[in-house]
C-alpha atoms as a PDB file:
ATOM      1  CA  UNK A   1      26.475  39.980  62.372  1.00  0.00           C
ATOM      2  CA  UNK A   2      23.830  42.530  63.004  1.00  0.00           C
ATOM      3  CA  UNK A   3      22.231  42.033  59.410  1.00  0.00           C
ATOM      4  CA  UNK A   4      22.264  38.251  60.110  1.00  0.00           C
ATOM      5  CA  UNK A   5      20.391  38.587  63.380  1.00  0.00           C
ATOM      6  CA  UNK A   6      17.764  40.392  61.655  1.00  0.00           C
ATOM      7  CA  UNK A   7      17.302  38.077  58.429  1.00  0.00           C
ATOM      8  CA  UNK A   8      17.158  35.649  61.121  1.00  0.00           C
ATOM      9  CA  UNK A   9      14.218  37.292  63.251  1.00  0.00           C
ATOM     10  CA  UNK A  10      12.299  38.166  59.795  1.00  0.00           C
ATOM     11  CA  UNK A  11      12.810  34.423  59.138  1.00  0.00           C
ATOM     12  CA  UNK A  12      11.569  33.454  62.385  1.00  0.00           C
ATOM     13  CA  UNK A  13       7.956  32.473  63.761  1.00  0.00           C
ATOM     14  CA  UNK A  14       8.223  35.861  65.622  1.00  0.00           C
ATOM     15  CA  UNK A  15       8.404  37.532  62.484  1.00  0.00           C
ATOM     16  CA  UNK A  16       4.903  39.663  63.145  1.00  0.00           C
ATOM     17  CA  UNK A  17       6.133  40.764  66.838  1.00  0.00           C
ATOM     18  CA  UNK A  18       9.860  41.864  65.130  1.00  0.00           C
ATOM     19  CA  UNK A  19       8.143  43.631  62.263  1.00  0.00           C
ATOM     20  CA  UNK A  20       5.808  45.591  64.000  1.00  0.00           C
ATOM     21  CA  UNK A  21       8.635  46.653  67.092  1.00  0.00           C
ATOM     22  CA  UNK A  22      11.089  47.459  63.798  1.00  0.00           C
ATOM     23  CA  UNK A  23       8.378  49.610  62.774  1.00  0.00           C
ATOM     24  CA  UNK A  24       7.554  51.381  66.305  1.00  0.00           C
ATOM     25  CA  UNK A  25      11.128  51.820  66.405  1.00  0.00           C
ATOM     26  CA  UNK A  26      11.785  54.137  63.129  1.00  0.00           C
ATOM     27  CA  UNK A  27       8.646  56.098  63.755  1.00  0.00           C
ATOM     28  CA  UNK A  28      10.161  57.062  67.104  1.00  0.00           C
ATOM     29  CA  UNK A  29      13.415  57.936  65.631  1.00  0.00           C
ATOM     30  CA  UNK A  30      11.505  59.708  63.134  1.00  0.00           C
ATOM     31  CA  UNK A  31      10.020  61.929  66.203  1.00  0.00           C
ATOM     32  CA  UNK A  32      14.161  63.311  66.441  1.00  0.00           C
ATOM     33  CA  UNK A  33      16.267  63.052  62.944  1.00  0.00           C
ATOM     34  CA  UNK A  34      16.533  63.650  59.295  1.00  0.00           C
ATOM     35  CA  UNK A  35      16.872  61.529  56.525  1.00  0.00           C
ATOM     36  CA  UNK A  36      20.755  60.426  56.080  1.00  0.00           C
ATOM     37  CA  UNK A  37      20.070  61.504  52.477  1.00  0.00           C
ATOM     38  CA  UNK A  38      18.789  64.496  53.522  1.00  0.00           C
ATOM     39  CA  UNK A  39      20.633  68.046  50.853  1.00  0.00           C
ATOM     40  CA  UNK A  40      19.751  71.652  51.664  1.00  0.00           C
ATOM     41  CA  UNK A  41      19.666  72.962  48.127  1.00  0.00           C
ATOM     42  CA  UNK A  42      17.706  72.920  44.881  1.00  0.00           C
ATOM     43  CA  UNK A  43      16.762  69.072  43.739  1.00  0.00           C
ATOM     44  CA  UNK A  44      18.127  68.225  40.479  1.00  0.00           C
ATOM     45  CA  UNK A  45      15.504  66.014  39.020  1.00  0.00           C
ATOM     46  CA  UNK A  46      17.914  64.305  36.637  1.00  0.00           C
ATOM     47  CA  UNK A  47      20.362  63.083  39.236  1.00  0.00           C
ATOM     48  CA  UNK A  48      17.245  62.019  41.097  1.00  0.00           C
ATOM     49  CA  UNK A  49      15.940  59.844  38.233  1.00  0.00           C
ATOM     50  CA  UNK A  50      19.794  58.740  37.996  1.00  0.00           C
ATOM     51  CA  UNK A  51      19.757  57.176  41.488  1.00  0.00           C
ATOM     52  CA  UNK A  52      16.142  55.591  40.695  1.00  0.00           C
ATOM     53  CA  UNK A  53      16.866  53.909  37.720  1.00  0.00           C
ATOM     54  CA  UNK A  54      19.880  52.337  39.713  1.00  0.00           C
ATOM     55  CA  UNK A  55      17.273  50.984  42.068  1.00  0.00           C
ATOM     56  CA  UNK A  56      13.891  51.035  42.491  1.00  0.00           C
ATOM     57  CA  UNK A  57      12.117  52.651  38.880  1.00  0.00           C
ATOM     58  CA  UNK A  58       8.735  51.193  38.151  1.00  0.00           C
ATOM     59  CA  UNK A  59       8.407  49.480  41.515  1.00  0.00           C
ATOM     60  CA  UNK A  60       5.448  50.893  43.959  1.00  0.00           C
ATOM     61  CA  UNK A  61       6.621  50.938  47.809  1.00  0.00           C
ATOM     62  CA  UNK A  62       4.075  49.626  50.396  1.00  0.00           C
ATOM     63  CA  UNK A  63       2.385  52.845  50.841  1.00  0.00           C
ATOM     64  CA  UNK A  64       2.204  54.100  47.248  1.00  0.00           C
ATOM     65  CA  UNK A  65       0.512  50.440  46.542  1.00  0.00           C
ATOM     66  CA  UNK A  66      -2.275  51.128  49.145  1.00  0.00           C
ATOM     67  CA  UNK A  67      -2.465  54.797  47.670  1.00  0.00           C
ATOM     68  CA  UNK A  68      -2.707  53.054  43.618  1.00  0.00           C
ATOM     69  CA  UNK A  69      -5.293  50.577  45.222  1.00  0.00           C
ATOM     70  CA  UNK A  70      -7.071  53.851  46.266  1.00  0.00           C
ATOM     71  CA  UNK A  71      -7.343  55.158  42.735  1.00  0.00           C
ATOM     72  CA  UNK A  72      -8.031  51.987  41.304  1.00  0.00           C
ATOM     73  CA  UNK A  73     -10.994  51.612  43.366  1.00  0.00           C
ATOM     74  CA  UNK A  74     -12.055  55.091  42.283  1.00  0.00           C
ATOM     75  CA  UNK A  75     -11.941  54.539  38.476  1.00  0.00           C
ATOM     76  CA  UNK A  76     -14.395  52.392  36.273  1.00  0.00           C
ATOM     77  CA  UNK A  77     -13.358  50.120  32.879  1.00  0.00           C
ATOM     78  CA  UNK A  78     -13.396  52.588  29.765  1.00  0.00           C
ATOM     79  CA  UNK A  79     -12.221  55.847  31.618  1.00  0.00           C
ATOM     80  CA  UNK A  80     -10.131  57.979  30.281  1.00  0.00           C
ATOM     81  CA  UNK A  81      -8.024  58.475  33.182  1.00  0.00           C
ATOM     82  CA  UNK A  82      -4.532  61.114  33.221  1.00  0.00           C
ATOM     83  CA  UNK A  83      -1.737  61.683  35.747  1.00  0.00           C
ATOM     84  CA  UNK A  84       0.075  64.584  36.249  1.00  0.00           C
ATOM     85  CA  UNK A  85       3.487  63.594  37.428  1.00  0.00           C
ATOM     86  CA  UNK A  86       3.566  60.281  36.431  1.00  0.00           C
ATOM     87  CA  UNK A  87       6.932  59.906  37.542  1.00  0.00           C
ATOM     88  CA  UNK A  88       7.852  56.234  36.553  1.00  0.00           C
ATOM     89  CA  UNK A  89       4.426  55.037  35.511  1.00  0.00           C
ATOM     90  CA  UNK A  90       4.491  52.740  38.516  1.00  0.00           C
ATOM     91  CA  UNK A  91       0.716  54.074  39.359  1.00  0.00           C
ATOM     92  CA  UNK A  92      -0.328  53.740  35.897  1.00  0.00           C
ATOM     93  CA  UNK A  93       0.958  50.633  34.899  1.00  0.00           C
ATOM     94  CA  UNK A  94      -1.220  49.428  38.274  1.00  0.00           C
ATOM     95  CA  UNK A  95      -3.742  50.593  37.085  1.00  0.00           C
ATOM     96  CA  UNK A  96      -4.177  49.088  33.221  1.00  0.00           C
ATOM     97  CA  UNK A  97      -3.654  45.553  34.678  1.00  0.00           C
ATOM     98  CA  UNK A  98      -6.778  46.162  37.249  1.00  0.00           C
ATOM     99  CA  UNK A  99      -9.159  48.063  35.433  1.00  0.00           C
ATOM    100  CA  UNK A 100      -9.756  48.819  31.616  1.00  0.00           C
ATOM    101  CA  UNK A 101      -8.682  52.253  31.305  1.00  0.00           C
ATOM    102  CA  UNK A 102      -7.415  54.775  28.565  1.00  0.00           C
ATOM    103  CA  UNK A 103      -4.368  55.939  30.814  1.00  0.00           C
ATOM    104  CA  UNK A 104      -2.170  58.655  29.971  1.00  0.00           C
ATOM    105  CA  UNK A 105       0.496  60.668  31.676  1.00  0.00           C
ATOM    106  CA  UNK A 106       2.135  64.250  31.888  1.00  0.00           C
ATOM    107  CA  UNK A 107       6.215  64.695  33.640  1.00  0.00           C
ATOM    108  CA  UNK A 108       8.704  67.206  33.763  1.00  0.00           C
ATOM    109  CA  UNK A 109      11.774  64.651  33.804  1.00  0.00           C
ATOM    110  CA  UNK A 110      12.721  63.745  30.505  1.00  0.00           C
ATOM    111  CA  UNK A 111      14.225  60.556  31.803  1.00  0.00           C
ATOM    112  CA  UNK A 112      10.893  59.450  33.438  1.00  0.00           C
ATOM    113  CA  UNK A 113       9.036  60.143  30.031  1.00  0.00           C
ATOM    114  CA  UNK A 114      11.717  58.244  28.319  1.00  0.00           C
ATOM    115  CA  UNK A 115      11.270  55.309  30.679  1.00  0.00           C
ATOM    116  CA  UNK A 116       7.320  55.238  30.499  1.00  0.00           C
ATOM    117  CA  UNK A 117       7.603  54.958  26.815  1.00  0.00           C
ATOM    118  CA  UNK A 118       9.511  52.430  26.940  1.00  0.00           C
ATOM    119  CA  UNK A 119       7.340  50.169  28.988  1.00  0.00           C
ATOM    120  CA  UNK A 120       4.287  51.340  26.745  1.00  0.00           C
ATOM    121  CA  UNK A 121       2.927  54.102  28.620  1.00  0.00           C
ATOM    122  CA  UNK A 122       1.276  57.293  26.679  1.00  0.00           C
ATOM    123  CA  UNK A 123       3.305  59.841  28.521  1.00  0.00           C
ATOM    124  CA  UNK A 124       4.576  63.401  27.282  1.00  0.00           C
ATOM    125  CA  UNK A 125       7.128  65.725  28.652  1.00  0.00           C
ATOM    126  CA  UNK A 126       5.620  68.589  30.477  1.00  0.00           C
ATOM    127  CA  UNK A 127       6.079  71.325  33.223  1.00  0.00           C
ATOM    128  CA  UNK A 128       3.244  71.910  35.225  1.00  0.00           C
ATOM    129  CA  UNK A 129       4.290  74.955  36.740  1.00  0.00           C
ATOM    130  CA  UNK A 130       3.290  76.303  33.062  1.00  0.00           C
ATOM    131  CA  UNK A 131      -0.253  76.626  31.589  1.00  0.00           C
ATOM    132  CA  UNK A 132      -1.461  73.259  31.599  1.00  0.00           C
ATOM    133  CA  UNK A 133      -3.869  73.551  29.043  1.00  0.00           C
ATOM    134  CA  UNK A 134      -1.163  73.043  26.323  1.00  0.00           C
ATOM    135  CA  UNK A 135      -0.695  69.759  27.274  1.00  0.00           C
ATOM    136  CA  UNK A 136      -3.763  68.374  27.477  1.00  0.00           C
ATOM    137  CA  UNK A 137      -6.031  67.051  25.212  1.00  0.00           C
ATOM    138  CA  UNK A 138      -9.741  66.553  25.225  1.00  0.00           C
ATOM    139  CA  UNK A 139     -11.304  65.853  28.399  1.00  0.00           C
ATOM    140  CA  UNK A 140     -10.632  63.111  30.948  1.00  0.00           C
ATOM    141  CA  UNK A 141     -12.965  61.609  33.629  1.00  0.00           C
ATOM    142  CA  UNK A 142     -10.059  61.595  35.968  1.00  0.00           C
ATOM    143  CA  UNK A 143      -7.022  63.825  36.560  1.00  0.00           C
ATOM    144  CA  UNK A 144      -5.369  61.943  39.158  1.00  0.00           C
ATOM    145  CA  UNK A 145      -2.427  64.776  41.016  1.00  0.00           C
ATOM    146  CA  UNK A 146      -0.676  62.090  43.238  1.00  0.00           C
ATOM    147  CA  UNK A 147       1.331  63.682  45.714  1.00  0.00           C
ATOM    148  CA  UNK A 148       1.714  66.921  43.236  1.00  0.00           C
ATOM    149  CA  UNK A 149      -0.275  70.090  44.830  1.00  0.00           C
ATOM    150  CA  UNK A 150       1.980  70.335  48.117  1.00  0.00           C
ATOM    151  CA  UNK A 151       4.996  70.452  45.414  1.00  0.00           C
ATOM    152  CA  UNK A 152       3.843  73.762  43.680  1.00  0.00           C
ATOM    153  CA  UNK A 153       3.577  77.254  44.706  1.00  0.00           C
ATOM    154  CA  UNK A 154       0.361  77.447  43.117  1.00  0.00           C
ATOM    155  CA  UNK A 155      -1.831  74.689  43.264  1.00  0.00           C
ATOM    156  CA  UNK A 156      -5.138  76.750  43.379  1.00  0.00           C
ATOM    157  CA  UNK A 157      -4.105  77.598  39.556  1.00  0.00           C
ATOM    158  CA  UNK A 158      -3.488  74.098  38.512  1.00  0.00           C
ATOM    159  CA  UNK A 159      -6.935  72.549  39.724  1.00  0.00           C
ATOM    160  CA  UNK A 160      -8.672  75.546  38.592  1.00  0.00           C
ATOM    161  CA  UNK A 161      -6.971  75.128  35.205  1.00  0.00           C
ATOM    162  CA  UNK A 162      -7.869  71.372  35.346  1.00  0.00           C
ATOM    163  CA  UNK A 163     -11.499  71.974  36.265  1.00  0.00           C
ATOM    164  CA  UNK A 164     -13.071  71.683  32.404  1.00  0.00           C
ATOM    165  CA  UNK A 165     -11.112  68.955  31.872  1.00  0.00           C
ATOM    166  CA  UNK A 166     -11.864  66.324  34.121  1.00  0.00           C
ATOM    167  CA  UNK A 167     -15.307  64.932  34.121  1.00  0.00           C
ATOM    168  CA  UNK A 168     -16.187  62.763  36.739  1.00  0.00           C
ATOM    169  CA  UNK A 169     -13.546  64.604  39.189  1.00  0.00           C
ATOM    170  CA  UNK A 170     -10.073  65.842  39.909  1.00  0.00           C
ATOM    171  CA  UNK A 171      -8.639  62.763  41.952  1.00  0.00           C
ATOM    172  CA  UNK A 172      -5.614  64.506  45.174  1.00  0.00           C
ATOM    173  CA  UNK A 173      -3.332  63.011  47.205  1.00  0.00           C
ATOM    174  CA  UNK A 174      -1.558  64.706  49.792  1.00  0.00           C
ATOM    175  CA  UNK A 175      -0.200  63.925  52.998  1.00  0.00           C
ATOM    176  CA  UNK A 176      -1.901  65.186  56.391  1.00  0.00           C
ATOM    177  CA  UNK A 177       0.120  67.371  58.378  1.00  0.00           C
ATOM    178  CA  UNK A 178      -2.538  66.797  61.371  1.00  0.00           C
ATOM    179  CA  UNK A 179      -1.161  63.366  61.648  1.00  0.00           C
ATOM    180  CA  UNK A 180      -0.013  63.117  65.465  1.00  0.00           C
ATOM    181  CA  UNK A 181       3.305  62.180  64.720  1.00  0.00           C
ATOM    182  CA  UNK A 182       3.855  65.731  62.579  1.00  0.00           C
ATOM    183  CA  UNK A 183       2.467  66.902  65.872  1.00  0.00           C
ATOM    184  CA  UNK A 184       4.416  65.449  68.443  1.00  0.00           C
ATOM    185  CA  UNK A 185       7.724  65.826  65.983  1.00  0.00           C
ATOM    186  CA  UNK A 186       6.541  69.905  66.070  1.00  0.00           C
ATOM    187  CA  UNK A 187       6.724  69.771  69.773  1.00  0.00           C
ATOM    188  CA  UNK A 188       9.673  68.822  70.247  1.00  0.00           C
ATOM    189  CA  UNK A 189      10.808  71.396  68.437  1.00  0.00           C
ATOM    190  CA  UNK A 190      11.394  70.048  64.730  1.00  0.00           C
ATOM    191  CA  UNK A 191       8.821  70.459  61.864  1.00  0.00           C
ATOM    192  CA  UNK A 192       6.773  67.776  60.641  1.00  0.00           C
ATOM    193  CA  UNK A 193       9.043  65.352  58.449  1.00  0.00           C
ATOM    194  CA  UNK A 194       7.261  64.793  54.902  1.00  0.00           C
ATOM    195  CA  UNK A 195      10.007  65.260  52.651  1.00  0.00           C
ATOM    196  CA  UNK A 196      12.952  62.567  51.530  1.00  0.00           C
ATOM    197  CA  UNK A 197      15.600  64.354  49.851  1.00  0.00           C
ATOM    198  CA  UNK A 198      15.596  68.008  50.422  1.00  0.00           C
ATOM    199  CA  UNK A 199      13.365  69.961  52.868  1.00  0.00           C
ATOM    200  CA  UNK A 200      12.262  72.408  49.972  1.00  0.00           C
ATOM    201  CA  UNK A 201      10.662  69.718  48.202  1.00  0.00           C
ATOM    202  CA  UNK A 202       7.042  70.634  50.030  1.00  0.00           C
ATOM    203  CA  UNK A 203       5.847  74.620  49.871  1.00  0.00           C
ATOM    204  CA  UNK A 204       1.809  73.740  50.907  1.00  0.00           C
ATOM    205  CA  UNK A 205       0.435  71.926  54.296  1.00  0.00           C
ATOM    206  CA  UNK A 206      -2.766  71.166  55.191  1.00  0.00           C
ATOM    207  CA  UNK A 207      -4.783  69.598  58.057  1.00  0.00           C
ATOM    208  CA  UNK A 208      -7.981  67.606  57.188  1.00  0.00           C
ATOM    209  CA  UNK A 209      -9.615  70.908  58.345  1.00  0.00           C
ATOM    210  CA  UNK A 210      -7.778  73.211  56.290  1.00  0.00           C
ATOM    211  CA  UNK A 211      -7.965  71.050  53.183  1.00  0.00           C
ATOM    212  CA  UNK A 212     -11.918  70.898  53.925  1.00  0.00           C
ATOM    213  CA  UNK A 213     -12.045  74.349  54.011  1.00  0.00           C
ATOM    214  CA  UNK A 214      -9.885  75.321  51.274  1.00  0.00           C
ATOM    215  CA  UNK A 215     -11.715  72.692  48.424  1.00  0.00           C
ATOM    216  CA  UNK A 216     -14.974  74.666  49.535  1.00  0.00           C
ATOM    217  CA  UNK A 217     -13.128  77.608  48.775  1.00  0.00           C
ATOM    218  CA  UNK A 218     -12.126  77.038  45.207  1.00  0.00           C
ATOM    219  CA  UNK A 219     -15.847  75.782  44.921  1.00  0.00           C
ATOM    220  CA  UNK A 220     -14.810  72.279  44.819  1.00  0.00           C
ATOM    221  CA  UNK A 221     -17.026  69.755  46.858  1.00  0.00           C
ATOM    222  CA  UNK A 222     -14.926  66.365  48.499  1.00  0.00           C
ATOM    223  CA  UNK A 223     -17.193  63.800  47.025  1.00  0.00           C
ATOM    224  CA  UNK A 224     -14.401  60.778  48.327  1.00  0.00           C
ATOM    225  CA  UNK A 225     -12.163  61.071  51.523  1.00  0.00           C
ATOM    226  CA  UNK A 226     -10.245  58.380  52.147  1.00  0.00           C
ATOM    227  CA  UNK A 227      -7.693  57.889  54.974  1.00  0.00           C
ATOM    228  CA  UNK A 228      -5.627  55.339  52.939  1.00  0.00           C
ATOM    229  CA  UNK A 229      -2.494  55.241  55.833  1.00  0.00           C
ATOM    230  CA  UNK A 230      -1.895  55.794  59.336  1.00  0.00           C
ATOM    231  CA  UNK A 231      -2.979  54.363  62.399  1.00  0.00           C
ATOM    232  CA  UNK A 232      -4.732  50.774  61.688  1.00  0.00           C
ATOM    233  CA  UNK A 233      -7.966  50.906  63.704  1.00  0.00           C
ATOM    234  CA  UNK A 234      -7.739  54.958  64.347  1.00  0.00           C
ATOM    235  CA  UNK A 235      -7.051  56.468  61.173  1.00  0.00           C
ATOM    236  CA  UNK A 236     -10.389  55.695  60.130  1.00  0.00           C
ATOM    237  CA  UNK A 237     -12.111  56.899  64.004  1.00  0.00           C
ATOM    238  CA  UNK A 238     -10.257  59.921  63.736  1.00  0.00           C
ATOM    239  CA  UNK A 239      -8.805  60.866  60.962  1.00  0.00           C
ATOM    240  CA  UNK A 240      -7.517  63.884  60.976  1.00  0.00           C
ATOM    241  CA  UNK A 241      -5.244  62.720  64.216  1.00  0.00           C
ATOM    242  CA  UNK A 242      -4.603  59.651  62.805  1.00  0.00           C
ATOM    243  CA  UNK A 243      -4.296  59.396  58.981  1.00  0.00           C
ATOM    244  CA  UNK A 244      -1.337  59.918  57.709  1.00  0.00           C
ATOM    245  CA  UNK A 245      -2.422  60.507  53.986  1.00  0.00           C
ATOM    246  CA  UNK A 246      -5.439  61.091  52.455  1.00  0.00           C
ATOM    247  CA  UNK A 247      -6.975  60.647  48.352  1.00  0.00           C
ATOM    248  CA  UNK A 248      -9.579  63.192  47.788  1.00  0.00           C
ATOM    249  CA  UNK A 249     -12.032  63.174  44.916  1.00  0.00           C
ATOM    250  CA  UNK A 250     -12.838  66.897  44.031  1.00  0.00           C
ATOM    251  CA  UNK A 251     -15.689  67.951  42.278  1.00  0.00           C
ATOM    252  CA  UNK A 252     -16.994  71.260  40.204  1.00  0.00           C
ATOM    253  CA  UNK A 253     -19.725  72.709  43.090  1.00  0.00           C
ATOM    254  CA  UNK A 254     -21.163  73.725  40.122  1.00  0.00           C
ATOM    255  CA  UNK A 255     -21.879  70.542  38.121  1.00  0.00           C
ATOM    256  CA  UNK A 256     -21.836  68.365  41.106  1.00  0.00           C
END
């Protein structure tokens, strides 16, 4: 009865009003829970590429389409554009049927190569958390790392590995753990909720600050910053207290 009612509000000329309460409503409870699918424990990539293949494989969410409209925008016809953790060439298959690209994709999940090539998408099994140089050939003018960096251990060794090989820039995406409702979630005594399956999944945070701070670090200059979710009407304002995500375009300090 319950599922009715709500088929019947989305159907309804209050749709708008019940969308937008719906929505208030799970970013409260977000404020208090954990994902019902939540597993302490190592993620097993293939059983997680089993359950997506069951459902939703190839198919972009709301937010990762804003995020792929983000990169789109940032590319040009005749780039030479790569991914590293294609996952299942959702993002890349967005992108060849906006823009004229040479696209071409790196994953550690031999079930997401094998479903890439089979839609047509130049993709090769590899592990990032190895030397990334023996996967990649030639330069690029974008390395896009989608939601990657906060994944690894290491990420100041991948994008200083990546440097020579991406010529117009080195193209991030990473969540912002500045975002007020990480904030208000950390004060009432649980941390910041940016993972889906298992809490190990993230090992790096940053702030807008911090991630400002560190790119000058690795002598990288932000040439791009965009605050592509969050707050409609703040996140732009005030970003780092109301963005939820951000795309960075990095770029060699010393060829920039």
């Amino acid at each position: 009865m319950l599922t009715t009612f709500k088929k019947t509000l989305r159907e309804s000329p209050i749709r708008p009003l019940y969308l937008g309460l719906a929505n208030s409503y799970r970013q409260f409870k977000r404020l208090f829970i954990y994902p019902p699918t939540a597993q302490v424990g190592v993620l097993d990539y293939d059983v997680y590429w089993d359950t997506k293949l069951d459902k939703s494989i190839g198919e972009l969410s709301a937010w990762r389409r804003k995020r792929a409209q983000v990169f789109t925008d940032l590319v040009s016809d005749g780039d030479r554009v790569l991914d590293l953790g294609v996952g299942d060439g959702a993002l890349l298959m967005y992108m060849l049927e906006r823009k004229k690209i040479e696209a071409f994709g790196l994953d550690v999940s031999p079930k997401a190569v094998e479903f890439c090539k089979a839609h047509g998408l130049n993709v090769v099994l590899a592990d990032i958390n190895k030397p990334i140089s023996d996967f990649l050939s030639g330069q690029y003018d974008y390395i896009i790392c989608s939601e990657i960096i906060e994944h690894l251990p290491d990420p100041e060794g991948l994008l200083n590995s990546l440097r020579p090989f991406a010529r117009k820039g080195i193209i991030v995406s990473i969540p912002n753990t500045g975002y007020y409702q990480h904030r208000l979630r950390l004060l009432f005594g649980r941390f910041p909720l940016q993972w889906v399956v298992t809490p190990g999944e993230h090992l790096r945070f940053w702030t807008l600050t911090d991630f400002r701070w560190w790119a000058r670090q690795l002598n990288f200059n932000i040439s791009r910053e965009v605050p592509y979710e969050g707050t409609r009407g703040l996140k732009d304002i005030w970003p780092g207290l109301f963005a939820a995500a951000f795309v960075y375009v990095l770029v060699n300090e010393r060829i920039s």
